[in-house]
Structure formats: C-alpha cells, structure tokens
N, C-alpha and C. Protein backbone atom coordinates (compact mmCIF):
# COMPACT_ATOMS: atom_id res chain seq x y z
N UNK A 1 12.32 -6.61 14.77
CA UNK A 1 11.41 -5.83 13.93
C UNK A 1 12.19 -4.90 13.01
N UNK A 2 13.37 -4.33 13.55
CA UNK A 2 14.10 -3.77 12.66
C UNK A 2 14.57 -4.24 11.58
N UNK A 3 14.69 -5.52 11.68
CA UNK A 3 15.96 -5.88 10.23
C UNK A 3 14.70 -6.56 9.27
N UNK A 4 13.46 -5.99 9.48
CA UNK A 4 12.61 -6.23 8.61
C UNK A 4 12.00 -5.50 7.77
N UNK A 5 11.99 -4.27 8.05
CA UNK A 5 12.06 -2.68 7.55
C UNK A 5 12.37 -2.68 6.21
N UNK A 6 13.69 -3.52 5.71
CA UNK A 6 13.93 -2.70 4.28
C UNK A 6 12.82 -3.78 3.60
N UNK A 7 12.08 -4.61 3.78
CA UNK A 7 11.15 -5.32 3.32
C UNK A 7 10.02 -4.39 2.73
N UNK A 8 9.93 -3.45 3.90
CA UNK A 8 8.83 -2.62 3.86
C UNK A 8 9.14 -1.18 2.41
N UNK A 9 10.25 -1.01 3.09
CA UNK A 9 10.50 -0.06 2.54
C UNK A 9 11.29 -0.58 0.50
N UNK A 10 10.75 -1.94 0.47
CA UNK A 10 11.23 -2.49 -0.80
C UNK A 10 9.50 -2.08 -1.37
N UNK A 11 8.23 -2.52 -0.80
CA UNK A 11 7.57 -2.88 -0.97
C UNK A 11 6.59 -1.39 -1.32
N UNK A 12 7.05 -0.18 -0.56
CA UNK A 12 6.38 0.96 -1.02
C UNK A 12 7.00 1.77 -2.44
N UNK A 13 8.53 1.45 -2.93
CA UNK A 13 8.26 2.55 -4.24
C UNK A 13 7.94 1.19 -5.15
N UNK A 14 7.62 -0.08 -5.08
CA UNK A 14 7.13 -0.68 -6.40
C UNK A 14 5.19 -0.60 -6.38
N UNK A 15 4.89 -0.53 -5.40
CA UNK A 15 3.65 0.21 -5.11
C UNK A 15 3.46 1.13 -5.57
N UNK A 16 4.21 2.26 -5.39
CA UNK A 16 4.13 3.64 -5.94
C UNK A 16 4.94 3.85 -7.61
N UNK A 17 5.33 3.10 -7.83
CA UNK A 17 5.83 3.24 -9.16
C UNK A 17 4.24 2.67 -10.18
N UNK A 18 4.11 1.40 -9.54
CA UNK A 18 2.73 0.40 -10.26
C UNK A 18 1.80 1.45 -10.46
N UNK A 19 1.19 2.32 -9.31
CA UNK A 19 0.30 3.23 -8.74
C UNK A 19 0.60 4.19 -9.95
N UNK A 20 1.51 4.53 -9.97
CA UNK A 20 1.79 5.96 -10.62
C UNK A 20 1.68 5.56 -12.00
N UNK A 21 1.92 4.34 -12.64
CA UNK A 21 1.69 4.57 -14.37
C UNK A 21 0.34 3.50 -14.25
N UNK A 22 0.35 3.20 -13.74
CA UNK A 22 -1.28 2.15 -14.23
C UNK A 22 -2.49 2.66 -13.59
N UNK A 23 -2.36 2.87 -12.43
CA UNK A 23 -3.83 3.45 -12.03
C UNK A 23 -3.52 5.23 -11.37
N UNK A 24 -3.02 6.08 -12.26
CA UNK A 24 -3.13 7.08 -11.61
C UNK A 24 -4.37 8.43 -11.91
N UNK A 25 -4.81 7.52 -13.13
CA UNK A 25 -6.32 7.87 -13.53
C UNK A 25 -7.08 7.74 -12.38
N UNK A 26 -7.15 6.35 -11.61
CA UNK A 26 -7.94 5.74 -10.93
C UNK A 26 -7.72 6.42 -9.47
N UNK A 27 -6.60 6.88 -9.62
CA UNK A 27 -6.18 7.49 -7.98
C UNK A 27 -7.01 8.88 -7.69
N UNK A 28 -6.87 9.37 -8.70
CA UNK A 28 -7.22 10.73 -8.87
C UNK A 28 -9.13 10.44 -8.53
N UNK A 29 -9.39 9.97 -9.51
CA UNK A 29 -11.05 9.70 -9.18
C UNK A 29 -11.55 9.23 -8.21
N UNK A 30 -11.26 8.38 -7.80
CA UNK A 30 -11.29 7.57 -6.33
C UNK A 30 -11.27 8.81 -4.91
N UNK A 31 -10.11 9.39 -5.39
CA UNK A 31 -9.71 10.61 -4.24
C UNK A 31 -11.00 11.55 -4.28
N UNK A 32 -11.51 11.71 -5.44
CA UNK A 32 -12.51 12.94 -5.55
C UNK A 32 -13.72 12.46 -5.54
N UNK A 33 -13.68 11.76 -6.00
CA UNK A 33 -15.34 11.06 -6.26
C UNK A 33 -15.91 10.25 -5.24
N UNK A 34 -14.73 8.96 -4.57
CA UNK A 34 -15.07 8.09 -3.75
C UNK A 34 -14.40 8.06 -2.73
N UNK A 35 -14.27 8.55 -1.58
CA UNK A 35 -12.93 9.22 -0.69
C UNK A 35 -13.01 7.40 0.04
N UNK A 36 -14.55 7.09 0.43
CA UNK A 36 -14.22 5.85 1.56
C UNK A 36 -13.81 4.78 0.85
N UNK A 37 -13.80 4.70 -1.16
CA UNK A 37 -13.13 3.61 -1.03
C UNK A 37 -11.50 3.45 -1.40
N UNK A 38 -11.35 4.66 -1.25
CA UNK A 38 -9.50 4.62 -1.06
C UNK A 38 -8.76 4.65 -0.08
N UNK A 39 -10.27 5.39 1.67
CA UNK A 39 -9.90 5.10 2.99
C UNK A 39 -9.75 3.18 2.94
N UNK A 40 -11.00 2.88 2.51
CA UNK A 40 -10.72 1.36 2.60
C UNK A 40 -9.98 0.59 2.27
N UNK A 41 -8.94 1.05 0.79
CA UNK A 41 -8.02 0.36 0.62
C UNK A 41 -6.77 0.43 1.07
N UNK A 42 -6.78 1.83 1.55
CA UNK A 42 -5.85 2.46 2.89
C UNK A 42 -5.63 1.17 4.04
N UNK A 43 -6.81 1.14 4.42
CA UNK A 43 -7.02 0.16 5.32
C UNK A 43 -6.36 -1.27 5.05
N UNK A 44 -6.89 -1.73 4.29
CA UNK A 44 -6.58 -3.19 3.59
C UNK A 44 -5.29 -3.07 3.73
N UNK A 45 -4.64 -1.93 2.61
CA UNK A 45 -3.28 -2.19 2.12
C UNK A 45 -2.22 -2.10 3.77
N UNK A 46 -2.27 -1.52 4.75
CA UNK A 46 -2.07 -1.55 5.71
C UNK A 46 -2.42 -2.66 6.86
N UNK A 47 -3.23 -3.05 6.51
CA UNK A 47 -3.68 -4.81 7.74
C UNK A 47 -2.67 -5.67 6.81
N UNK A 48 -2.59 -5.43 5.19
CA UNK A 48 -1.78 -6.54 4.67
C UNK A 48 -0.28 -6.78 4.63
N UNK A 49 -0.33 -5.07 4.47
CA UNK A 49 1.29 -5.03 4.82
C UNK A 49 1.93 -5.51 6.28
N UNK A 50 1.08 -5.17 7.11
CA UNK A 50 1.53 -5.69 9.22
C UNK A 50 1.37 -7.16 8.92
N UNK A 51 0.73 -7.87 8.44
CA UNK A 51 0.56 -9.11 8.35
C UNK A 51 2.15 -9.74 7.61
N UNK A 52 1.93 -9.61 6.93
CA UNK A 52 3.14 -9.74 6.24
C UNK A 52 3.76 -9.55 6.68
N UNK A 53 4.40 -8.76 7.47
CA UNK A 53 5.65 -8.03 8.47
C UNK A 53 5.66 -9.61 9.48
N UNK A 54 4.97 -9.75 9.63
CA UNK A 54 4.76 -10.13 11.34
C UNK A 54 4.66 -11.86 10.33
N UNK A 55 4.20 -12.13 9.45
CA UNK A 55 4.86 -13.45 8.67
C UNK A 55 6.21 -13.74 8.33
N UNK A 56 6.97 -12.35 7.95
CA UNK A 56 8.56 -12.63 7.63
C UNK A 56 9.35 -12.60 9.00
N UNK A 57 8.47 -12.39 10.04
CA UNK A 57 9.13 -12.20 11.60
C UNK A 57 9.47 -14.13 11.96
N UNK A 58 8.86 -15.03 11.33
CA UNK A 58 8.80 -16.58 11.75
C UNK A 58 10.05 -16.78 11.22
C-alpha cells in the first residue's frame, strides 16, 4: 500500500491546481450555497480515488 502513495499524492495538486483556475468560482458557491453537493462530491471523489488505489494494487 505504501509504494502506491506517490500515485495519490500525484493525483491531489493536479486536482487542486484544475480546481483552483477553472472552477474556483464554482467552489466558492457550492461551499455557500450548496454545502451537500460538495459533501457529495467529497464523497465520490474519495470512493474514486480508494478504488483506484486498490486497482493499481493488481
């Protein structure tokens, strides 16, 4: 499980870079306006990322 990590950790600043110039309009509103559907994509983005983990584990 360890030597799978920098996968992860490749996969959160291009997330957060994407996040930060394309939808950071959208982040902001979402946060204030619609809290459950950014818990939900919380969610998602997290079942997809373990999935994935546990696919590059084969």
């Amino acid at each position: 499980m360890v030597r799978h990590v920098p996968y992860f950790l490749l996969i959160v600043p291009i997330t957060s870079y994407l996040s930060h110039d394309f939808f950071s309009s959208f982040w902001y509103s979402t946060l204030l306006l619609r809290p459950h559907l950014l818990l939900a994509f919380i969610v998602t983005s997290t079942c997809f990322t373990t999935y994935l983990l546990y696919a590059l584990q084969l």
